[in-house]
PDB file of N, CA and C in Angstrom:
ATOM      1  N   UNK A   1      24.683 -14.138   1.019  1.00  0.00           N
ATOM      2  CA  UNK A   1      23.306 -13.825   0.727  1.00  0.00           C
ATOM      3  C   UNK A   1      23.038 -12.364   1.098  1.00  0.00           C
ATOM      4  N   UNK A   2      22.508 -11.464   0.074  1.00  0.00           N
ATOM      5  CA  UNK A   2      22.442 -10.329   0.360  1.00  0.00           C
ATOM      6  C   UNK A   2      21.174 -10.205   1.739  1.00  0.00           C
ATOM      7  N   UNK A   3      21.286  -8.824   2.316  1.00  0.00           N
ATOM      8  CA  UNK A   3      20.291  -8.472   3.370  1.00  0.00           C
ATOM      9  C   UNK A   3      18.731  -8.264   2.464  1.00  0.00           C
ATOM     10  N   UNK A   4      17.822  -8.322   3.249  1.00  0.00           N
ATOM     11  CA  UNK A   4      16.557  -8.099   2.515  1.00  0.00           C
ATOM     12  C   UNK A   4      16.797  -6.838   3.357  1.00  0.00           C
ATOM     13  N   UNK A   5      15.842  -5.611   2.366  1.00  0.00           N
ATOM     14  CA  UNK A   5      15.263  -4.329   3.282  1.00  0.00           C
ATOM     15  C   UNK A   5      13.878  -4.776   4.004  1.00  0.00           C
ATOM     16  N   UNK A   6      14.142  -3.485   5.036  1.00  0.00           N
ATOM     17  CA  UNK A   6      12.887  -3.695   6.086  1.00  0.00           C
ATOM     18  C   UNK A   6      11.997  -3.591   5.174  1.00  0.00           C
ATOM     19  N   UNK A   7      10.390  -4.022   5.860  1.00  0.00           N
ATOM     20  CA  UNK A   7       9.500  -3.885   5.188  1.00  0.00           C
ATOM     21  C   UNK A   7       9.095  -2.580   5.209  1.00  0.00           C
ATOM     22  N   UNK A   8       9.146  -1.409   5.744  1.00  0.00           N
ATOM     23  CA  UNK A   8       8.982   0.023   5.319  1.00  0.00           C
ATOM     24  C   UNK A   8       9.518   0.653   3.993  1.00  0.00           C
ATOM     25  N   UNK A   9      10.640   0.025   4.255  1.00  0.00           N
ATOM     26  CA  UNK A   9      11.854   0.288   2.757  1.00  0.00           C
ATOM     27  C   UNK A   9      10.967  -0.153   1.768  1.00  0.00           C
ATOM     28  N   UNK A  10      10.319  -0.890   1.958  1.00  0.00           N
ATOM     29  CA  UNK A  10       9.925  -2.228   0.404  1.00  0.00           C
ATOM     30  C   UNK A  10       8.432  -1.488   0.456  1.00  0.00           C
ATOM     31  N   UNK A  11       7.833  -1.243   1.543  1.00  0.00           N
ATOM     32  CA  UNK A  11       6.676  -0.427   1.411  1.00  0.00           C
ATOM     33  C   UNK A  11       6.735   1.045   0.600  1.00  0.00           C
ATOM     34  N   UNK A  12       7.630   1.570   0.773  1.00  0.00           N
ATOM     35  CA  UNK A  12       8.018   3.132   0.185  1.00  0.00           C
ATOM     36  C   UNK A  12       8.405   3.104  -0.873  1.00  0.00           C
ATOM     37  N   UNK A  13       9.203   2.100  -1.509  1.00  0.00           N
ATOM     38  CA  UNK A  13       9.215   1.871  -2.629  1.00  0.00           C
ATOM     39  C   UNK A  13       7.805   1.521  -3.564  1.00  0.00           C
ATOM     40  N   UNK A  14       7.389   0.425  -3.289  1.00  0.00           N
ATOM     41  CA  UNK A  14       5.953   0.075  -3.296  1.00  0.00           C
ATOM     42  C   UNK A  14       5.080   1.048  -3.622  1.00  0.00           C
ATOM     43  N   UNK A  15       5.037   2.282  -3.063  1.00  0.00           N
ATOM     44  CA  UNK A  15       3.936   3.161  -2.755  1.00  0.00           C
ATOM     45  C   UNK A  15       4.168   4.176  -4.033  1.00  0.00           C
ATOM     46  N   UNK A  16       5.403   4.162  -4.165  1.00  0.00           N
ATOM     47  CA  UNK A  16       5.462   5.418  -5.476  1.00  0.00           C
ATOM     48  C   UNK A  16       4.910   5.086  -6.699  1.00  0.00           C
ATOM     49  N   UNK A  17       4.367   4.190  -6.777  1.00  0.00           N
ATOM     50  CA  UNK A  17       3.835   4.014  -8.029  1.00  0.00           C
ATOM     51  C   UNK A  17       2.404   4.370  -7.886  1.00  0.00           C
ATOM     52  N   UNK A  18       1.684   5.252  -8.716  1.00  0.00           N
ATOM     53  CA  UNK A  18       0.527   5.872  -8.123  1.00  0.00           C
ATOM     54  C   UNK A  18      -0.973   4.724  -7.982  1.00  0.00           C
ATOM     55  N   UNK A  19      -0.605   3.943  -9.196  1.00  0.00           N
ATOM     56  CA  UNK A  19      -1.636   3.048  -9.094  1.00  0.00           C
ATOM     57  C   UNK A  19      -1.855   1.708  -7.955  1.00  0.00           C
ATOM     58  N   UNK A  20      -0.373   1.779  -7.500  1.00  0.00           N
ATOM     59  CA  UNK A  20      -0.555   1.037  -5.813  1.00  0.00           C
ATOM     60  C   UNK A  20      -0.091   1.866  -4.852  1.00  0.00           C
ATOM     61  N   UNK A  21      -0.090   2.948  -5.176  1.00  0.00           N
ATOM     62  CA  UNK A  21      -0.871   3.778  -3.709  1.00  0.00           C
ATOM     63  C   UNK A  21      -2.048   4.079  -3.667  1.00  0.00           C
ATOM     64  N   UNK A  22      -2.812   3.750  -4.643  1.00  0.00           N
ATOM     65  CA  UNK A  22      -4.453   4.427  -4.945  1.00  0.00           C
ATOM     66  C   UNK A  22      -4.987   2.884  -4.550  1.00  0.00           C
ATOM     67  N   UNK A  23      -4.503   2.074  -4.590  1.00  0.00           N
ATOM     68  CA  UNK A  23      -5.233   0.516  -4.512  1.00  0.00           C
ATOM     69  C   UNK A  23      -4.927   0.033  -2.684  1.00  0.00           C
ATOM     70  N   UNK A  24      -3.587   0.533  -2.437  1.00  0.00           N
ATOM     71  CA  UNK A  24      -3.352   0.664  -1.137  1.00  0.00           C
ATOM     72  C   UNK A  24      -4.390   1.718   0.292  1.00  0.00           C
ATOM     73  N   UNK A  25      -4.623   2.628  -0.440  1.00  0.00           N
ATOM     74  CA  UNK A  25      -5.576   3.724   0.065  1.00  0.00           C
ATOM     75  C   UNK A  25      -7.114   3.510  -0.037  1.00  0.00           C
ATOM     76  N   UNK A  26      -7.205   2.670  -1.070  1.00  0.00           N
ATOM     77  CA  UNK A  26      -9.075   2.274  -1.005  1.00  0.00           C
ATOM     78  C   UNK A  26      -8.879   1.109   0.300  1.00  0.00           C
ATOM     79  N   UNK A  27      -7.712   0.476  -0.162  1.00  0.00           N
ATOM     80  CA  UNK A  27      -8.054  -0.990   0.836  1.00  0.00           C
ATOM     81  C   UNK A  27      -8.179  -0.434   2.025  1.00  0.00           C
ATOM     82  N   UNK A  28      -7.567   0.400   2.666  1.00  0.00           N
ATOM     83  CA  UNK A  28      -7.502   1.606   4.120  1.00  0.00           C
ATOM     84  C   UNK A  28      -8.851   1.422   3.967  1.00  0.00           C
ATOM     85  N   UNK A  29      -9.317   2.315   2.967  1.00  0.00           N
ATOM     86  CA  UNK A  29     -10.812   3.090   3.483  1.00  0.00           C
ATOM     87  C   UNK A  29     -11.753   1.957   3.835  1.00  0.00           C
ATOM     88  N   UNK A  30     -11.401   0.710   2.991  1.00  0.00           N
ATOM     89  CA  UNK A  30     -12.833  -0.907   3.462  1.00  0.00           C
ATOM     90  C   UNK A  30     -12.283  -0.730   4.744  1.00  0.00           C
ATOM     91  N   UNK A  31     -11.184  -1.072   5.074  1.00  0.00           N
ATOM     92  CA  UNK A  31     -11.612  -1.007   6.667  1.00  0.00           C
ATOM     93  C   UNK A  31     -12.552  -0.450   7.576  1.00  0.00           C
ATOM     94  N   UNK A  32     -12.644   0.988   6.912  1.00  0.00           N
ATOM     95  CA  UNK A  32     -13.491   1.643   7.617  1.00  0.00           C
ATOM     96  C   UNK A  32     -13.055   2.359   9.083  1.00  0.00           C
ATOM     97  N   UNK A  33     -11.331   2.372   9.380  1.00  0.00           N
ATOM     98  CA  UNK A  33     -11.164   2.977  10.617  1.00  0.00           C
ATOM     99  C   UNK A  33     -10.312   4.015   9.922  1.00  0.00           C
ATOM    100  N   UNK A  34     -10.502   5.827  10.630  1.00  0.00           N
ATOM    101  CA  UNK A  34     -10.249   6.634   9.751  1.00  0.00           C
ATOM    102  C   UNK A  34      -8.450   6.601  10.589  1.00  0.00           C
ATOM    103  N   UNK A  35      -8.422   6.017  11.462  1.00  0.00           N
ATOM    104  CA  UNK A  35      -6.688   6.147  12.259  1.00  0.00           C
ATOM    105  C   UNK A  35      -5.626   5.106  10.942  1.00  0.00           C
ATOM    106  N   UNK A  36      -6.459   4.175  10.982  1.00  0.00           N
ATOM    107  CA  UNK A  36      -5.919   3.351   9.766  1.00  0.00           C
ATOM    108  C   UNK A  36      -5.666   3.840   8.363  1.00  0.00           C
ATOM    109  N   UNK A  37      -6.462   4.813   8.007  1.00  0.00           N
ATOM    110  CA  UNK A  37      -6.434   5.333   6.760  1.00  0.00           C
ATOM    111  C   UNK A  37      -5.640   6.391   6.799  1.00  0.00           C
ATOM    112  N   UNK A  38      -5.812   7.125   8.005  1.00  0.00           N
ATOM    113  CA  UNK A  38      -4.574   8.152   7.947  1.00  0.00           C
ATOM    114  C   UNK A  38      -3.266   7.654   8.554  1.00  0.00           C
ATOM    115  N   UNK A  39      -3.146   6.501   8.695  1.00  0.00           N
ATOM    116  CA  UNK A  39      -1.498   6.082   8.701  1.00  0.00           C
ATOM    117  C   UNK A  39      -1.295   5.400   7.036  1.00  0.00           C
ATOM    118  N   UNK A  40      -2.245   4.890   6.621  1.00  0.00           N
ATOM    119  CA  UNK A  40      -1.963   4.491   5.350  1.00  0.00           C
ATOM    120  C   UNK A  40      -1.451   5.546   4.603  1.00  0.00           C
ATOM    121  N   UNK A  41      -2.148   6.849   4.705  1.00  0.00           N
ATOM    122  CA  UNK A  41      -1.993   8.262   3.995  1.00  0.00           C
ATOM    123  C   UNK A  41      -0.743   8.910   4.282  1.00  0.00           C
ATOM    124  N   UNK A  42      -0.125   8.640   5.391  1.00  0.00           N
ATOM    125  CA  UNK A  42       1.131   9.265   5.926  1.00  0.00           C
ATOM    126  C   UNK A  42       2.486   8.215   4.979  1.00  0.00           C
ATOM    127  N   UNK A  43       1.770   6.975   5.248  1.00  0.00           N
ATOM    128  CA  UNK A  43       2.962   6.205   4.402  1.00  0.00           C
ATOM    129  C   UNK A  43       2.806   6.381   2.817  1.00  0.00           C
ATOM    130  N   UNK A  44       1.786   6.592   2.360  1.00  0.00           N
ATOM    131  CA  UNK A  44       1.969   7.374   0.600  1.00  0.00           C
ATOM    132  C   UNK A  44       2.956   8.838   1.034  1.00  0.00           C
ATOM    133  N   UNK A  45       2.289   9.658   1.754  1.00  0.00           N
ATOM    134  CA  UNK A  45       2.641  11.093   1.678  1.00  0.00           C
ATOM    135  C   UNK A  45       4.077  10.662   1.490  1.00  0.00           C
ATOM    136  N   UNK A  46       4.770  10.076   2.411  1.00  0.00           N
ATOM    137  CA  UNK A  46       6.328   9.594   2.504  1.00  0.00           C
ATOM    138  C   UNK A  46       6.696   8.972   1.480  1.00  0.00           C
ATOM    139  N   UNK A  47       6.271   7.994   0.811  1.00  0.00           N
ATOM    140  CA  UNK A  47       6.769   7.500   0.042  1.00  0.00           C
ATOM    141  C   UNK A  47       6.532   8.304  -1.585  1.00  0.00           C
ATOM    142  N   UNK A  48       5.801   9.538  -1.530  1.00  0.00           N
ATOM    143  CA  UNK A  48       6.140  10.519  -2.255  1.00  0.00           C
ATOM    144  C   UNK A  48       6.791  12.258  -1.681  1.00  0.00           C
ATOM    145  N   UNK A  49       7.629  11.645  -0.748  1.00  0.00           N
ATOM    146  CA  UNK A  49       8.630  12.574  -0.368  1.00  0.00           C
ATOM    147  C   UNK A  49       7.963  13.650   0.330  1.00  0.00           C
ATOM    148  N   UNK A  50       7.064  13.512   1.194  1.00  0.00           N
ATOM    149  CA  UNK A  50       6.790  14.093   1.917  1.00  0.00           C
ATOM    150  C   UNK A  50       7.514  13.995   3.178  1.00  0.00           C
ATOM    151  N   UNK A  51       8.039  15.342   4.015  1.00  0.00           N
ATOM    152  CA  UNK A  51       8.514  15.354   4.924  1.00  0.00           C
ATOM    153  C   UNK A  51       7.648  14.523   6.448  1.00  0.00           C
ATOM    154  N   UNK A  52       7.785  14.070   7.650  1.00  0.00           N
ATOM    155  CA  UNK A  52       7.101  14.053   8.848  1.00  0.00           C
ATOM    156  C   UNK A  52       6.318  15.122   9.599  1.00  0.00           C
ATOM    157  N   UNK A  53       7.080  16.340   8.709  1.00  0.00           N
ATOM    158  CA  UNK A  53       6.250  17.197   9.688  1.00  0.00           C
ATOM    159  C   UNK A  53       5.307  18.000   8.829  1.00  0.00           C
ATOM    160  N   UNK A  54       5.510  17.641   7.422  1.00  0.00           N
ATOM    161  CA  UNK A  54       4.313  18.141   6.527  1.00  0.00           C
ATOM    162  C   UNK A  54       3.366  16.905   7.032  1.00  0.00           C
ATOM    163  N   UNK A  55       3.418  16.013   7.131  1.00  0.00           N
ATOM    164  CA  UNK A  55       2.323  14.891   7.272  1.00  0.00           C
ATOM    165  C   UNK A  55       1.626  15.095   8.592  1.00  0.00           C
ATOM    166  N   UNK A  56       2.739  15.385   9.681  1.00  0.00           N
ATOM    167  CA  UNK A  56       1.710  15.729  11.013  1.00  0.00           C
ATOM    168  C   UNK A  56       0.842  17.178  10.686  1.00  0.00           C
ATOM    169  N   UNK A  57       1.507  18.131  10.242  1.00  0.00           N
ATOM    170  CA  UNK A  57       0.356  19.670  10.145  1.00  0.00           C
ATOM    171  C   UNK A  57      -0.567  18.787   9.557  1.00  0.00           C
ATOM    172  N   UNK A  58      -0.348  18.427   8.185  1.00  0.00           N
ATOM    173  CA  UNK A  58      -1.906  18.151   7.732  1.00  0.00           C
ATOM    174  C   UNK A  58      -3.031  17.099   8.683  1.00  0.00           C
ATOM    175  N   UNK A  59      -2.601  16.103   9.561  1.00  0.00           N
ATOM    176  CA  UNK A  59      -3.347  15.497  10.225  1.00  0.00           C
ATOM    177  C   UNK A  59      -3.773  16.335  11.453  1.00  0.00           C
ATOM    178  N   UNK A  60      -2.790  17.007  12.014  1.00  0.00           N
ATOM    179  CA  UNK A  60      -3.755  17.757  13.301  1.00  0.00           C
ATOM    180  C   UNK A  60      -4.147  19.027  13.146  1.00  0.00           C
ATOM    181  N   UNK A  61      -4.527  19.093  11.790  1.00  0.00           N
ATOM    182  CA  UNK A  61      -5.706  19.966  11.044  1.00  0.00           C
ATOM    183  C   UNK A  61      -7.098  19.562  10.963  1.00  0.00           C
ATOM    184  N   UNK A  62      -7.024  17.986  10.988  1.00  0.00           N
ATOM    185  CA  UNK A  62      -8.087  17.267  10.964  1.00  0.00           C
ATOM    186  C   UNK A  62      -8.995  17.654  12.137  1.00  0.00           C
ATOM    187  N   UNK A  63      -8.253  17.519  13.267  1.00  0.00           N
ATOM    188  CA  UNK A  63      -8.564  17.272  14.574  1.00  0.00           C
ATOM    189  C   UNK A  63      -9.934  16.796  14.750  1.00  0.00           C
ATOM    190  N   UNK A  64     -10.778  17.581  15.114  1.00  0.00           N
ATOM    191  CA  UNK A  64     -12.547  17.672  15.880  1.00  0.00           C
ATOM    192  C   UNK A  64     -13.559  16.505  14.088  1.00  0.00           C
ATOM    193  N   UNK A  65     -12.587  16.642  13.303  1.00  0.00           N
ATOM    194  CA  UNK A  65     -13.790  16.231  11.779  1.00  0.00           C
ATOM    195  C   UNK A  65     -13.673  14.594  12.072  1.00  0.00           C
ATOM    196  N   UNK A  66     -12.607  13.741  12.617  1.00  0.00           N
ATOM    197  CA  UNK A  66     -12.191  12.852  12.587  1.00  0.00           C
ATOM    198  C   UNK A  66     -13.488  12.016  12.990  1.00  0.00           C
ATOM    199  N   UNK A  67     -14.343  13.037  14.721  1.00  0.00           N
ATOM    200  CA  UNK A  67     -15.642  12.087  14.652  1.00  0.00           C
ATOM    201  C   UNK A  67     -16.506  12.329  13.438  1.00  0.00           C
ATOM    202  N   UNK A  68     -16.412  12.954  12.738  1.00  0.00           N
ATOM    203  CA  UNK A  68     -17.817  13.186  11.627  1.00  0.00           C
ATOM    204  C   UNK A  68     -16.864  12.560  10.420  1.00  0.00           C
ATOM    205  N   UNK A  69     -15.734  11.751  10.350  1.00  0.00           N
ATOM    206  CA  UNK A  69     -15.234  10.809   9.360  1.00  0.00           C
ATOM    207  C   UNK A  69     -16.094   9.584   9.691  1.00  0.00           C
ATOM    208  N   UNK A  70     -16.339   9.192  11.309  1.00  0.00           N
ATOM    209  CA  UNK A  70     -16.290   7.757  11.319  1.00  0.00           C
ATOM    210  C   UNK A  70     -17.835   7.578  11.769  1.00  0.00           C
ATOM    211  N   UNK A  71     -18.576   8.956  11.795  1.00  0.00           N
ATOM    212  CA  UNK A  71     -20.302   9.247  11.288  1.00  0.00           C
ATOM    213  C   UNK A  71     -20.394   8.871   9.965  1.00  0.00           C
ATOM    214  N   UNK A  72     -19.699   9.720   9.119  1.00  0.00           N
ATOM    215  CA  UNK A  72     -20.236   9.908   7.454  1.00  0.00           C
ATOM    216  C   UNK A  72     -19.664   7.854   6.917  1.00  0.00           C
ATOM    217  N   UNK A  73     -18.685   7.233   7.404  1.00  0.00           N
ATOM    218  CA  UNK A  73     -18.124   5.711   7.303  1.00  0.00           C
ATOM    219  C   UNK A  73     -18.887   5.108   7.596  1.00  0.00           C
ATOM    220  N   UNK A  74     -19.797   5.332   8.682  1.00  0.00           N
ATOM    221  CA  UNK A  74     -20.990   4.566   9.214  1.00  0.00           C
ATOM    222  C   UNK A  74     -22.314   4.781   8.707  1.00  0.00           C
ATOM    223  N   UNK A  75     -23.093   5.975   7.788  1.00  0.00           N
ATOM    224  CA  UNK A  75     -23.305   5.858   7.260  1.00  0.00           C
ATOM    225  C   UNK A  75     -23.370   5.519   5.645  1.00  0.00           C
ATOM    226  N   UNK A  76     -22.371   5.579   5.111  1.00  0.00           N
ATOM    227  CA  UNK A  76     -22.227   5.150   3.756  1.00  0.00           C
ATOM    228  C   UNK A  76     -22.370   3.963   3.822  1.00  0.00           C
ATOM    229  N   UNK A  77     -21.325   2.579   5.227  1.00  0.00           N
ATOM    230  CA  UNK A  77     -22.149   1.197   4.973  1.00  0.00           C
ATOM    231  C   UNK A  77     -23.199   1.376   5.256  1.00  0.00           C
ATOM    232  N   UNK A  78     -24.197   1.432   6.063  1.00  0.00           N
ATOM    233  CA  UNK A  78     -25.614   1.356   6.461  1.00  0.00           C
ATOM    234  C   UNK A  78     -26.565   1.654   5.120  1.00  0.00           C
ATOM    235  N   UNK A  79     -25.807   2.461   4.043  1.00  0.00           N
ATOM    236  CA  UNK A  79     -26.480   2.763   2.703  1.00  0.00           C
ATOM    237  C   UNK A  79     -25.890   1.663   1.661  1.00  0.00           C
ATOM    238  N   UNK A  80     -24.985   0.963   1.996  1.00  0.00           N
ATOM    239  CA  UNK A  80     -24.495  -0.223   1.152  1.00  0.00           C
ATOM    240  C   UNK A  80     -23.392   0.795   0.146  1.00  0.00           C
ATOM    241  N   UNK A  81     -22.778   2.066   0.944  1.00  0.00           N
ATOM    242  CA  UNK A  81     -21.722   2.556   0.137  1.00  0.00           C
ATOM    243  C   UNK A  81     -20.584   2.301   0.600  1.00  0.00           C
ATOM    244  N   UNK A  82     -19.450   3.519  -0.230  1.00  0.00           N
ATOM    245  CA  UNK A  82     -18.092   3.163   0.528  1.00  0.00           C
ATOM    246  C   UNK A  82     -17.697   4.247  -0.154  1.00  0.00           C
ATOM    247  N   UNK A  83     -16.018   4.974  -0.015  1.00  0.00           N
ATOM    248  CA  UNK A  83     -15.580   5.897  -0.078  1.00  0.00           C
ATOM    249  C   UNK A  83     -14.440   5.427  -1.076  1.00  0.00           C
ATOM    250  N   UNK A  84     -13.580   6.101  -2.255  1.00  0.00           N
ATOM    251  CA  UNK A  84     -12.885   5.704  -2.982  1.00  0.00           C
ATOM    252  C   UNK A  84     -11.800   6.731  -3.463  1.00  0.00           C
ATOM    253  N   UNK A  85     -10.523   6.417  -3.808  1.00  0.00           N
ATOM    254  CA  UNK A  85      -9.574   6.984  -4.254  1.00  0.00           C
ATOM    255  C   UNK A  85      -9.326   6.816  -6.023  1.00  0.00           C
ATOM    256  N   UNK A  86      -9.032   7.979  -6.134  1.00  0.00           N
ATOM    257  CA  UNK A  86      -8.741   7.967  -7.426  1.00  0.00           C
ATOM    258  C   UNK A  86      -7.442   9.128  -8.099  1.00  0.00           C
ATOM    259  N   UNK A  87      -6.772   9.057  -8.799  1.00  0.00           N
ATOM    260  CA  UNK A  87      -5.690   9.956  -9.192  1.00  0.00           C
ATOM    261  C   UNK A  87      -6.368  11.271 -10.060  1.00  0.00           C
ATOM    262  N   UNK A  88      -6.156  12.303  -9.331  1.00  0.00           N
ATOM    263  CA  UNK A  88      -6.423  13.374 -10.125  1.00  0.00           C
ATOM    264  C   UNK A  88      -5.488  13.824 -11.027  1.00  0.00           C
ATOM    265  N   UNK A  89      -5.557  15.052 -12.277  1.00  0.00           N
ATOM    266  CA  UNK A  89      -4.508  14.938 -13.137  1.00  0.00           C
ATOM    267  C   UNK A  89      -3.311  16.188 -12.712  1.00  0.00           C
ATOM    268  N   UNK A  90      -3.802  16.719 -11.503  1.00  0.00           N
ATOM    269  CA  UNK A  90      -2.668  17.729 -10.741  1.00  0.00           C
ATOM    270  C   UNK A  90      -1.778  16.301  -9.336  1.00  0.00           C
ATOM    271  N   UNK A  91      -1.577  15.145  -9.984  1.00  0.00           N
ATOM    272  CA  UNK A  91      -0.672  14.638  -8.892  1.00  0.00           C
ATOM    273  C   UNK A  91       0.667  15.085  -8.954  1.00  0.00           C
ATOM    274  N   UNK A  92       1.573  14.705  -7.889  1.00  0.00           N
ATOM    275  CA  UNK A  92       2.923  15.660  -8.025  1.00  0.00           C
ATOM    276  C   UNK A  92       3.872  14.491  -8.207  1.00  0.00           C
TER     277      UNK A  92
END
């Protein structure tokens, strides 16, 4: 019986397809926790060949906005909104 791959393997595979990484990345954002969404975002970045250390610069760029992510999250539910992903036509 062959080995199954880990579930990261099967996730990275998974992810290259743009329309379930865009369906993977809204489901992040219902959560509503922005640590969750940016690990969701690190596992697309990777699973479109992004290096680890391109993925860390861009997150601890974020730094100080991260509280005014989970302000602007808290208000959009309180307005009955939500935040959404979509494919622009410069994807790589």
């Amino acid at each position: 019986m062959p080995k199954s791959r880990a579930y990261q393997d099967e996730l990275m595979v998974y992810l290259q397809d743009s329309q379930r990484a865009i369906a993977y990345l809204n489901g992040a954002l219902e959560e509503g926790d922005p640590d969750f969404f940016l690990l969701a975002l690190r596992n697309v970045a990777r699973a479109r060949g992004k290096t680890v250390d391109f993925i860390l610069d861009r997150v601890d760029e974020l730094g100080q906005p991260m509280l005014e992510w989970y302000q602007l999250l808290g208000l959009l539910k309180e307005l009955g909104l939500s935040l959404a992903v979509k494919e622009t036509s410069q994807a790589a």
